[in-house]
C-alpha atoms as a PDB file:
ATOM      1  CA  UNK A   1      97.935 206.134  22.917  1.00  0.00           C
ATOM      2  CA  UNK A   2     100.449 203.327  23.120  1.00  0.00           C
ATOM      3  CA  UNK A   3     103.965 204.997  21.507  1.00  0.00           C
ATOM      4  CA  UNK A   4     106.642 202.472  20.081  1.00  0.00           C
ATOM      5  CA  UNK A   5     110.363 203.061  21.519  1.00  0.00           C
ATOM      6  CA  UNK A   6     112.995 202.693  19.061  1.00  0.00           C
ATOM      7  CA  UNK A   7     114.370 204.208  15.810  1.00  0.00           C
ATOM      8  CA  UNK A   8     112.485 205.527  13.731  1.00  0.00           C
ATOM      9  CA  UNK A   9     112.585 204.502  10.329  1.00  0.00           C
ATOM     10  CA  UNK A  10     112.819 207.517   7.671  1.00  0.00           C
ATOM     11  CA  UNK A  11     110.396 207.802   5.094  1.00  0.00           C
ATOM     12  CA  UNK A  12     112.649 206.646   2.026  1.00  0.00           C
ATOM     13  CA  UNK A  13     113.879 203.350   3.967  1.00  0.00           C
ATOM     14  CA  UNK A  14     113.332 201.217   1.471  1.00  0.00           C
ATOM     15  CA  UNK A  15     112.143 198.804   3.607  1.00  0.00           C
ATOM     16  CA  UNK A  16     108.943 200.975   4.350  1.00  0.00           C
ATOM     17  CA  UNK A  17     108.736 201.996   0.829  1.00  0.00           C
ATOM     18  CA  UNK A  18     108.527 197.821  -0.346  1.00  0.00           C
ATOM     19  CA  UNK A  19     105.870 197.520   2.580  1.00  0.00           C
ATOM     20  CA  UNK A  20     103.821 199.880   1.692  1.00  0.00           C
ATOM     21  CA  UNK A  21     104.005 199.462  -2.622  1.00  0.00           C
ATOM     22  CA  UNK A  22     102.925 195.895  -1.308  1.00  0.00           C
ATOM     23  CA  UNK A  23     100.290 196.477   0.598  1.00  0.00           C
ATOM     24  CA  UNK A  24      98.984 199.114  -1.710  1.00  0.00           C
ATOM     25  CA  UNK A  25      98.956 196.369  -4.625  1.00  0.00           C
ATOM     26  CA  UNK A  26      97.420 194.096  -2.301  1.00  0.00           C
ATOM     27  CA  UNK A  27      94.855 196.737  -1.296  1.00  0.00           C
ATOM     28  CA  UNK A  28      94.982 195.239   2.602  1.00  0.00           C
ATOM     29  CA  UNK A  29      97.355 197.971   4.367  1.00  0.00           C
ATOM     30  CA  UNK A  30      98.658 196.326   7.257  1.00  0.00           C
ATOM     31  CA  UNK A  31      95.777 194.517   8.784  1.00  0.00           C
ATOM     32  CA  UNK A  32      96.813 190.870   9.240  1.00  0.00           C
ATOM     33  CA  UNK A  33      93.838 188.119   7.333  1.00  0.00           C
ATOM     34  CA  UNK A  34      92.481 185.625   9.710  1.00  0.00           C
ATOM     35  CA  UNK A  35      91.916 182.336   8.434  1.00  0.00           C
ATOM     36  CA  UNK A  36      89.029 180.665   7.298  1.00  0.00           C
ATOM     37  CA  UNK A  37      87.054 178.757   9.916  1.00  0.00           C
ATOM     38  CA  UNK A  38      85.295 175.383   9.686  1.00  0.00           C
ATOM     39  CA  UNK A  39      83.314 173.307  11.611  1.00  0.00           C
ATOM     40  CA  UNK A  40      84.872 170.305  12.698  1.00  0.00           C
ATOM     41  CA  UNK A  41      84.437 167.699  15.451  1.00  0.00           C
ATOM     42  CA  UNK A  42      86.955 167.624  18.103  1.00  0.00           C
ATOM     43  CA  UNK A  43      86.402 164.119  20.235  1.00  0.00           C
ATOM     44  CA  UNK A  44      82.505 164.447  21.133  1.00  0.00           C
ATOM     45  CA  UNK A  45      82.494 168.129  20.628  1.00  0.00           C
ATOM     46  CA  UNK A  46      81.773 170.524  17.309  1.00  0.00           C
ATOM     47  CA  UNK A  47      84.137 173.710  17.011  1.00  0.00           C
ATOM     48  CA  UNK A  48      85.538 176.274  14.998  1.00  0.00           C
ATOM     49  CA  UNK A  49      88.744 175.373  13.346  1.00  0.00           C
ATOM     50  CA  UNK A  50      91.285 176.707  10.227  1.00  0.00           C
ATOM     51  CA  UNK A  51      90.948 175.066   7.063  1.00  0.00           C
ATOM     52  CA  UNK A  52      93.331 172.074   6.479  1.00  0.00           C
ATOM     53  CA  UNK A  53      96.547 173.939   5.030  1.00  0.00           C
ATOM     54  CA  UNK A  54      97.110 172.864   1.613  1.00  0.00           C
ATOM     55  CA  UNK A  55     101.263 173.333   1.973  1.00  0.00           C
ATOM     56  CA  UNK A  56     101.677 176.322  -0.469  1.00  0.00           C
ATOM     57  CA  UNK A  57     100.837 179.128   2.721  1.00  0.00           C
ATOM     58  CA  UNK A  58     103.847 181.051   3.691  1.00  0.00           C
ATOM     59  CA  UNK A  59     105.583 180.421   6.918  1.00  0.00           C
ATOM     60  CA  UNK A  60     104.114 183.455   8.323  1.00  0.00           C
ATOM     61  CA  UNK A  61     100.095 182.095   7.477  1.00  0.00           C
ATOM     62  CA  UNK A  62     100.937 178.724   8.958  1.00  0.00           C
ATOM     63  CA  UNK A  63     102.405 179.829  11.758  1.00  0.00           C
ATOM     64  CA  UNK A  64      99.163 182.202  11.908  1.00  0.00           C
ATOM     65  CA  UNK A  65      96.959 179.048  11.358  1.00  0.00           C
ATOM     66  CA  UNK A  66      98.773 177.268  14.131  1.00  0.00           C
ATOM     67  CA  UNK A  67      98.362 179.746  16.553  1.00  0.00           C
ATOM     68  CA  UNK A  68      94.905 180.186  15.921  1.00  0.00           C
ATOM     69  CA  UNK A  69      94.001 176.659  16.003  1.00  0.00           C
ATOM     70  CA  UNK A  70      95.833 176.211  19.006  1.00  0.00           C
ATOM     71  CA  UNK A  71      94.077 179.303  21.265  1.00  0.00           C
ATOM     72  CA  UNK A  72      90.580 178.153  19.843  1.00  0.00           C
ATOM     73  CA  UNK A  73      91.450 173.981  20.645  1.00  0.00           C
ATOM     74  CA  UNK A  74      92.277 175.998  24.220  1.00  0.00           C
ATOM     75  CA  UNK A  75      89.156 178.036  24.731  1.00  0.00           C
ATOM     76  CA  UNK A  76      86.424 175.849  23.125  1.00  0.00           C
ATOM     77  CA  UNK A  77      87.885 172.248  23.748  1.00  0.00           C
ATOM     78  CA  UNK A  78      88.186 172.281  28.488  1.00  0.00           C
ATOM     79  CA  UNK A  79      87.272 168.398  29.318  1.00  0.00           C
ATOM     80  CA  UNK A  80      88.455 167.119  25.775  1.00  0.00           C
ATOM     81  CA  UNK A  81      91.302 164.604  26.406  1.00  0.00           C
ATOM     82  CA  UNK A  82      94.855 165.640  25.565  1.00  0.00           C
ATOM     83  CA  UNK A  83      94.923 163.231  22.582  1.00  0.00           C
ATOM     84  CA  UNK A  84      91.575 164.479  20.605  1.00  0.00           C
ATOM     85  CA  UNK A  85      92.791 167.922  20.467  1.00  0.00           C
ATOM     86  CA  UNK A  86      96.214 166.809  19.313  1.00  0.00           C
ATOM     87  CA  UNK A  87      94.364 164.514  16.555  1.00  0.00           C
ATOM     88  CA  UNK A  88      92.656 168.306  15.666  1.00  0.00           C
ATOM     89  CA  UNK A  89      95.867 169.870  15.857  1.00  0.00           C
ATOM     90  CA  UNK A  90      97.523 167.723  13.670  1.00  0.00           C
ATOM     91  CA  UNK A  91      94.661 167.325  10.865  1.00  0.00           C
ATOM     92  CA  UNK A  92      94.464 171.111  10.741  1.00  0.00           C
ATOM     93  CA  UNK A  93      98.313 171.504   9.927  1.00  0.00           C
ATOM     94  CA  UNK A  94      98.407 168.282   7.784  1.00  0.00           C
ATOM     95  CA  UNK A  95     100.663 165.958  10.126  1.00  0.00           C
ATOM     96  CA  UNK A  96      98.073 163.745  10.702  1.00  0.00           C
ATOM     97  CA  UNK A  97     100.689 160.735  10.535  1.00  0.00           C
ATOM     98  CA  UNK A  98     103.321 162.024  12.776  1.00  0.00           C
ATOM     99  CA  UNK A  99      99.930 163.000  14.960  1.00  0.00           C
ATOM    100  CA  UNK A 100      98.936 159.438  14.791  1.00  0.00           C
ATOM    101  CA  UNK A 101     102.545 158.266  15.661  1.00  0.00           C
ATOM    102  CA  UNK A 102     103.502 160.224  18.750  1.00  0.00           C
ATOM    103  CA  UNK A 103      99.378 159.967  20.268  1.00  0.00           C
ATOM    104  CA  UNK A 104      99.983 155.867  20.225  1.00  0.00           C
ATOM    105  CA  UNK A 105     103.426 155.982  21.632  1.00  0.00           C
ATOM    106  CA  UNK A 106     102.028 158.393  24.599  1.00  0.00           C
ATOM    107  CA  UNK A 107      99.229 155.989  24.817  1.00  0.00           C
ATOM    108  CA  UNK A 108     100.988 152.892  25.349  1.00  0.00           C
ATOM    109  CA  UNK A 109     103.199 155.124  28.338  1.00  0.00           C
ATOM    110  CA  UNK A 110     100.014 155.680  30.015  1.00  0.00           C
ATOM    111  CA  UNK A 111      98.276 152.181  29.521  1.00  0.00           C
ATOM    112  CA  UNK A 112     101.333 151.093  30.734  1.00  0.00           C
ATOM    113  CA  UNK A 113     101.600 153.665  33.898  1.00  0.00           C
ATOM    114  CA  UNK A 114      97.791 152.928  34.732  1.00  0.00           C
ATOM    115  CA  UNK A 115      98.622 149.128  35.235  1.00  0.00           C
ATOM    116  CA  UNK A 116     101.802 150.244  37.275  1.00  0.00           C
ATOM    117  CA  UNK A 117     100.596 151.311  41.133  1.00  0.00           C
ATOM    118  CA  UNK A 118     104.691 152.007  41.621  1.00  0.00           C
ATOM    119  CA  UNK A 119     103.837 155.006  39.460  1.00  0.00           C
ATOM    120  CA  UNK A 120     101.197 156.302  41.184  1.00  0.00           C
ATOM    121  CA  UNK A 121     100.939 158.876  44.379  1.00  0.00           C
ATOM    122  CA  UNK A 122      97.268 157.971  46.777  1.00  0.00           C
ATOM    123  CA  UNK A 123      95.315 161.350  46.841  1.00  0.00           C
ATOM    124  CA  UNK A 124      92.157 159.913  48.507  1.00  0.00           C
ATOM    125  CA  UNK A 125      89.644 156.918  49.682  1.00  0.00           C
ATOM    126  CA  UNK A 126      86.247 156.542  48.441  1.00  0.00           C
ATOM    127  CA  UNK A 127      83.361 154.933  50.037  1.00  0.00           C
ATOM    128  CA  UNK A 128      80.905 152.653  47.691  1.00  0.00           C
ATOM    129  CA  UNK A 129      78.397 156.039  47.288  1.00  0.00           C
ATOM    130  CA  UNK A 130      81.558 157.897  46.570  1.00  0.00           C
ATOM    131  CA  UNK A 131      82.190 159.700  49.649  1.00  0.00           C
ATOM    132  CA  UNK A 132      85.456 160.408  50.741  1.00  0.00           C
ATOM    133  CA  UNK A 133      86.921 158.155  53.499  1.00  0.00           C
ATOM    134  CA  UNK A 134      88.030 160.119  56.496  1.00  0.00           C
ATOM    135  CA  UNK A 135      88.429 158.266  59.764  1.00  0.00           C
ATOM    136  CA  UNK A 136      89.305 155.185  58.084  1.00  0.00           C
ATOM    137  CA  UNK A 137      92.827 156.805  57.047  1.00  0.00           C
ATOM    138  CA  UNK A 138      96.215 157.540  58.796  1.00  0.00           C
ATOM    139  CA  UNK A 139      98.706 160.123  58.066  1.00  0.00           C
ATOM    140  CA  UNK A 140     100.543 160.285  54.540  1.00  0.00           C
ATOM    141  CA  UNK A 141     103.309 158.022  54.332  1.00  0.00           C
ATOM    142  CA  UNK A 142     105.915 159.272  51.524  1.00  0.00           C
ATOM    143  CA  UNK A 143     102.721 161.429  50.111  1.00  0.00           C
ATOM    144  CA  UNK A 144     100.363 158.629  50.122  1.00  0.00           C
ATOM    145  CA  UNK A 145      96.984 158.658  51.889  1.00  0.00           C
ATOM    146  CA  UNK A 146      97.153 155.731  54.219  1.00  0.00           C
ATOM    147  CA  UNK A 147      94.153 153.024  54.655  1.00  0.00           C
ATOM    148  CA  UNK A 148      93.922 151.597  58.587  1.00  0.00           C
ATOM    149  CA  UNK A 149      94.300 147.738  58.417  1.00  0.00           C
ATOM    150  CA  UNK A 150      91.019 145.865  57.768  1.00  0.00           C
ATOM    151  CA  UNK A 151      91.417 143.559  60.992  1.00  0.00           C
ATOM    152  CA  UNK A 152      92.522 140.331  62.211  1.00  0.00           C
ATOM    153  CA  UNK A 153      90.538 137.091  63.166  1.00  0.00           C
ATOM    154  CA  UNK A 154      92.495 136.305  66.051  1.00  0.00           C
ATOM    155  CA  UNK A 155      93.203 139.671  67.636  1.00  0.00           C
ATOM    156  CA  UNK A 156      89.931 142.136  68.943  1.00  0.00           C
ATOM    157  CA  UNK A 157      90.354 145.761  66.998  1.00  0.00           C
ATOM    158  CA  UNK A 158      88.403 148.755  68.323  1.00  0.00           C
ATOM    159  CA  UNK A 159      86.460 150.099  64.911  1.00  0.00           C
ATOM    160  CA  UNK A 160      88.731 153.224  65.004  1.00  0.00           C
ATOM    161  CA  UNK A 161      91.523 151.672  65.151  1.00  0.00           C
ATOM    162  CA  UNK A 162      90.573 149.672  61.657  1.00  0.00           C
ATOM    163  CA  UNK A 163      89.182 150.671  58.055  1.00  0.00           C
ATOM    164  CA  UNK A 164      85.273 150.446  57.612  1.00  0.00           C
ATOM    165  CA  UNK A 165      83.375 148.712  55.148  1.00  0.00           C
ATOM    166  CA  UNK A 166      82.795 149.637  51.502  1.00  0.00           C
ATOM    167  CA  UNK A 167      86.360 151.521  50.781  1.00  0.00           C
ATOM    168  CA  UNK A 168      85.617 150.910  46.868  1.00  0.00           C
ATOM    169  CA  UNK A 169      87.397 153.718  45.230  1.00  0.00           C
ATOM    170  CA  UNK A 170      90.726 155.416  45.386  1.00  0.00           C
ATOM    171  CA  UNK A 171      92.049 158.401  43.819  1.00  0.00           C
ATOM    172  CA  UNK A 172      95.561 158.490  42.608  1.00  0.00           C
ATOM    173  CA  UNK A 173      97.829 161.153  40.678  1.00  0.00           C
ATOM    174  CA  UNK A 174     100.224 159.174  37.908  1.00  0.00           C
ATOM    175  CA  UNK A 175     103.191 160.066  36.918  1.00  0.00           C
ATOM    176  CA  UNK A 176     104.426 159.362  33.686  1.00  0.00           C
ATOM    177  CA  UNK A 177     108.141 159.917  32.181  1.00  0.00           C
ATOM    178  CA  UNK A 178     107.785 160.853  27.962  1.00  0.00           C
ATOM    179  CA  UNK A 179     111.661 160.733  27.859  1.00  0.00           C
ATOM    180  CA  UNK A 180     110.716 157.737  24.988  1.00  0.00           C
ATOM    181  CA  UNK A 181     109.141 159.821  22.977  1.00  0.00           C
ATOM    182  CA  UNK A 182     110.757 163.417  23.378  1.00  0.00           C
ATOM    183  CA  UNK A 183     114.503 162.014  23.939  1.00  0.00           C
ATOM    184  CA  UNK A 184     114.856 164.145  27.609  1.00  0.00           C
ATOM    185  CA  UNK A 185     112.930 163.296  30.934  1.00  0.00           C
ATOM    186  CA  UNK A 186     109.210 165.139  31.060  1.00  0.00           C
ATOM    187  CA  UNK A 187     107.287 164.067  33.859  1.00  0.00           C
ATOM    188  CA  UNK A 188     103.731 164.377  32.750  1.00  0.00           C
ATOM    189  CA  UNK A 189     100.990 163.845  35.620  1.00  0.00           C
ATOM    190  CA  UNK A 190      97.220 163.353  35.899  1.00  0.00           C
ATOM    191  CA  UNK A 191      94.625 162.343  37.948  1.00  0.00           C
ATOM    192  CA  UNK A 192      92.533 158.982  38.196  1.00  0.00           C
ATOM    193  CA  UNK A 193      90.656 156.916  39.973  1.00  0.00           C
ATOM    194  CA  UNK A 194      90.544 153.156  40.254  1.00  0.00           C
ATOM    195  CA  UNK A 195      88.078 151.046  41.419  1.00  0.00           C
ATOM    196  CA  UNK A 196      88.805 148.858  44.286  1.00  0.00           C
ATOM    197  CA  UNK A 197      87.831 144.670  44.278  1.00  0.00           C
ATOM    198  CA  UNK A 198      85.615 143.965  47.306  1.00  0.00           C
ATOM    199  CA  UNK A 199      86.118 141.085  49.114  1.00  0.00           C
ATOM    200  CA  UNK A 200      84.742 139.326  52.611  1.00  0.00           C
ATOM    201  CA  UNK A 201      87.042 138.774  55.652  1.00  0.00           C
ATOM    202  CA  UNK A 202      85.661 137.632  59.254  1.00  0.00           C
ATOM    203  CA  UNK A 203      87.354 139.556  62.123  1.00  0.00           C
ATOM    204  CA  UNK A 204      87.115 140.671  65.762  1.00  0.00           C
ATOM    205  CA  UNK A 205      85.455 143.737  66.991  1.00  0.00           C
ATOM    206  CA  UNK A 206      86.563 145.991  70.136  1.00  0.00           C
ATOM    207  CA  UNK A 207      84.881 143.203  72.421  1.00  0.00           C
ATOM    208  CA  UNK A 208      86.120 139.964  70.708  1.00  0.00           C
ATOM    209  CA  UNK A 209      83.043 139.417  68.786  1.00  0.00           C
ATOM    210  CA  UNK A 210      83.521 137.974  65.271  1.00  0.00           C
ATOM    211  CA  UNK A 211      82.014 139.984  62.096  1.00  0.00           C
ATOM    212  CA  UNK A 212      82.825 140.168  58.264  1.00  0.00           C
ATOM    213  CA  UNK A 213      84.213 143.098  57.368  1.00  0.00           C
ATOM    214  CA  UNK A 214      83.379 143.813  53.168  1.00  0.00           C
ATOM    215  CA  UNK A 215      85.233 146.475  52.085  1.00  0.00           C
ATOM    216  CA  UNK A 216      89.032 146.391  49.965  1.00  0.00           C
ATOM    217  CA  UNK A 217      91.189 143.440  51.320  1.00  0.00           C
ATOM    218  CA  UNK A 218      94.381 144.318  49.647  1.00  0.00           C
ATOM    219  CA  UNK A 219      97.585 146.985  51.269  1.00  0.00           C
ATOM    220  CA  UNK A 220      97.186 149.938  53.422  1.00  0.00           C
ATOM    221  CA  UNK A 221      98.656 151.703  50.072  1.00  0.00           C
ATOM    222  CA  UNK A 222      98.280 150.157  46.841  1.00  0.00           C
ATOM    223  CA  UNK A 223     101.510 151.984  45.681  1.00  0.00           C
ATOM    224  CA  UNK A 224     103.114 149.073  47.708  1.00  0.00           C
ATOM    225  CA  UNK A 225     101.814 146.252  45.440  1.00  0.00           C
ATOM    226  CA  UNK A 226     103.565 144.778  42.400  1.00  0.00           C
ATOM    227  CA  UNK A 227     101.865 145.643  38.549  1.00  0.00           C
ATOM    228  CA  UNK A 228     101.527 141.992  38.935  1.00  0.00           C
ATOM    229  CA  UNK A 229      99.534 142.059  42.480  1.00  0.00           C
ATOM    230  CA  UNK A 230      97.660 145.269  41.272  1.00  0.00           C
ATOM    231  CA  UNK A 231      96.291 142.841  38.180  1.00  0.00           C
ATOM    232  CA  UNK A 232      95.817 140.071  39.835  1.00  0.00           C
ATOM    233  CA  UNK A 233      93.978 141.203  43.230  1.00  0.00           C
ATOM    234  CA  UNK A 234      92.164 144.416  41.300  1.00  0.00           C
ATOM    235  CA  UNK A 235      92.371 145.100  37.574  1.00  0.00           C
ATOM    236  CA  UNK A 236      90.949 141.525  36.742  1.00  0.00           C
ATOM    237  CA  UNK A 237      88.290 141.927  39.362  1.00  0.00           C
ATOM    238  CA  UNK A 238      87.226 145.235  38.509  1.00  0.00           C
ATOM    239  CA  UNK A 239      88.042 145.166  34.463  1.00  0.00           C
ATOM    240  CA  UNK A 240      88.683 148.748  34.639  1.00  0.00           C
ATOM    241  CA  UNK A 241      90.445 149.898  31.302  1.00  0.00           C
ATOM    242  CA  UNK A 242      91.814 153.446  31.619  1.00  0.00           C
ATOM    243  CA  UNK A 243      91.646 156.680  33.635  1.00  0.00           C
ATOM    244  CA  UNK A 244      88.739 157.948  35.238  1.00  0.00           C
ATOM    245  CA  UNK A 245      86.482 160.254  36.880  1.00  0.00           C
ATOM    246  CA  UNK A 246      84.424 159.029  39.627  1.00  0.00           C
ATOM    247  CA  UNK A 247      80.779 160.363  39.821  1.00  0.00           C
ATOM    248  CA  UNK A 248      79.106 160.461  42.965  1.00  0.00           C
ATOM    249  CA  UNK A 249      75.789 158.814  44.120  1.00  0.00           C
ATOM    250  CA  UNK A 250      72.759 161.202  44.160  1.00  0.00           C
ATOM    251  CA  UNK A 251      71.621 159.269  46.837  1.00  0.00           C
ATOM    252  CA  UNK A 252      73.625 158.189  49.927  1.00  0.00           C
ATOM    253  CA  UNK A 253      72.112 154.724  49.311  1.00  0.00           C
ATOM    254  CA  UNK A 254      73.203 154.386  45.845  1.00  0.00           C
ATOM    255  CA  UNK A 255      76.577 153.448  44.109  1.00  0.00           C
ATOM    256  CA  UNK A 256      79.060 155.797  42.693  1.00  0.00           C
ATOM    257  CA  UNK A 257      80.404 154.628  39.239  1.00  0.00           C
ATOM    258  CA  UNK A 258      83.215 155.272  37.180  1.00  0.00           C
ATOM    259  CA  UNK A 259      83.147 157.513  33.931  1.00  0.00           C
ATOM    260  CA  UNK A 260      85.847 157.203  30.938  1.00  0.00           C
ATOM    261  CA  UNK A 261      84.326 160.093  28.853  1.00  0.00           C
ATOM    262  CA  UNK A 262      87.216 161.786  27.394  1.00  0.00           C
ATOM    263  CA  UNK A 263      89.515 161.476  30.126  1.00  0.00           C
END
């Protein structure tokens, strides 16, 4: 049996005395009421929820409803992005505008982080089936994954000693400061991957014989090109328009393709 260390109140204390002529009028004892749960649709998913408070609970039921919302949007809501189970959050304690507010200010931080390679660390290289890119890479450089140049036209390059063809994908953690919208520096992070353009360049093999290499064209790491470089020589090639997830080929023959789901 656990046992409680501290003093121990006396029987007249009229604060036990008030506790217990209340919960005898209110014929509950000292069992704490959970709320009332409802179905409702969190991003693509159906859960269990609190009612919407109505703003006549006591501070201890909302801060009971708030609680409870909060483990269940935990447990029951893995894979739902960050901003659906805020909107659920915020609808359950009525603060659905100041919800709506702070969501669109931390999505115009990450629309504008996603367009920003500066902000972004290289985890990984992806081959067109989705396959990570191994030999292809050098060591990290400032904690970047670093591509081998593609070749030159002029100048013979042994195959190890350049990237391969069909380097399509590349997996990047960004890094994104809410100081805007909480008034002190919070460095939030996430993972996503981008799609890389594809483009044709002729070059010399080991023995000085000319091939086209088709894989990406653009810097060893992309975290060395300018927003304006990464829109110009990727974004408006690819048309990507957020994070996301990058599911693998079933077949070593097929492509890989990007998912937005509720990333």
């Amino acid at each position: 049996m656990a046992r409680s260390v501290g003093t121990k109140a006396a029987a007249s204390d009229s604060s036990v005395l008030a506790g217990g002529a209340a919960a005898a009028a209110n014929n509950m004892g000292y069992s704490i009421q959970t709320p009332d749960l409802v179905e409702t649709r969190v991003g693509s998913r159906k859960v269990m929820l609190p009612k919407r408070i109505t703003g006549t609970e006591s501070a201890a039921t909302m801060n009971l409803i708030y609680h409870t919302t909060l483990a269940s949007l935990r447990t029951n809501c893995t894979g739902i992005g960050a901003a659906n189970r805020m909107t659920g959050l915020c609808a359950v304690m009525g603060q659905d505008a100041i919800g709506s507010t702070v969501i669109s200010a931390y999505n115009n931080l990450i629309n504008q982080a996603l367009k920003d390679p500066t902000s972004m660390i290289v985890q990984s290289y992806h081959k067109i089936n989705g396959a990570v890119v191994g030999n292809d890479c050098l060591a990290r450089r400032g904690g970047n994954v670093v591509l081998k140049p593609v070749g030159l036209p002029d100048t013979a390059s042994a195959a190890i000693d350049r990237r391969g063809n069909g380097i399509k994908f590349v997996c990047v953690v960004v890094e994104v400061d809410l100081e805007p919208i909480l008034g002190k520096e919070v460095l939030c992070r996430f993972d996503s991957f981008f799609e890389l353009a594809q483009g044709r360049q002729e070059i010399l093999d080991g023995n000085g014989v000319p091939f086209t290499a088709n894989t990406w064209l653009g810097p060893d790491v992309i975290t060395d090109m300018s927003p304006e470089d990464f829109k110009t020589l990727c974004l408006d090639h690819t048309r990507q328009h957020g994070a996301a997830d990058l599911v693998e080929s079933s077949f070593a023959t097929t492509n890989a393709t990007l998912t937005y789901g509720d990333k």
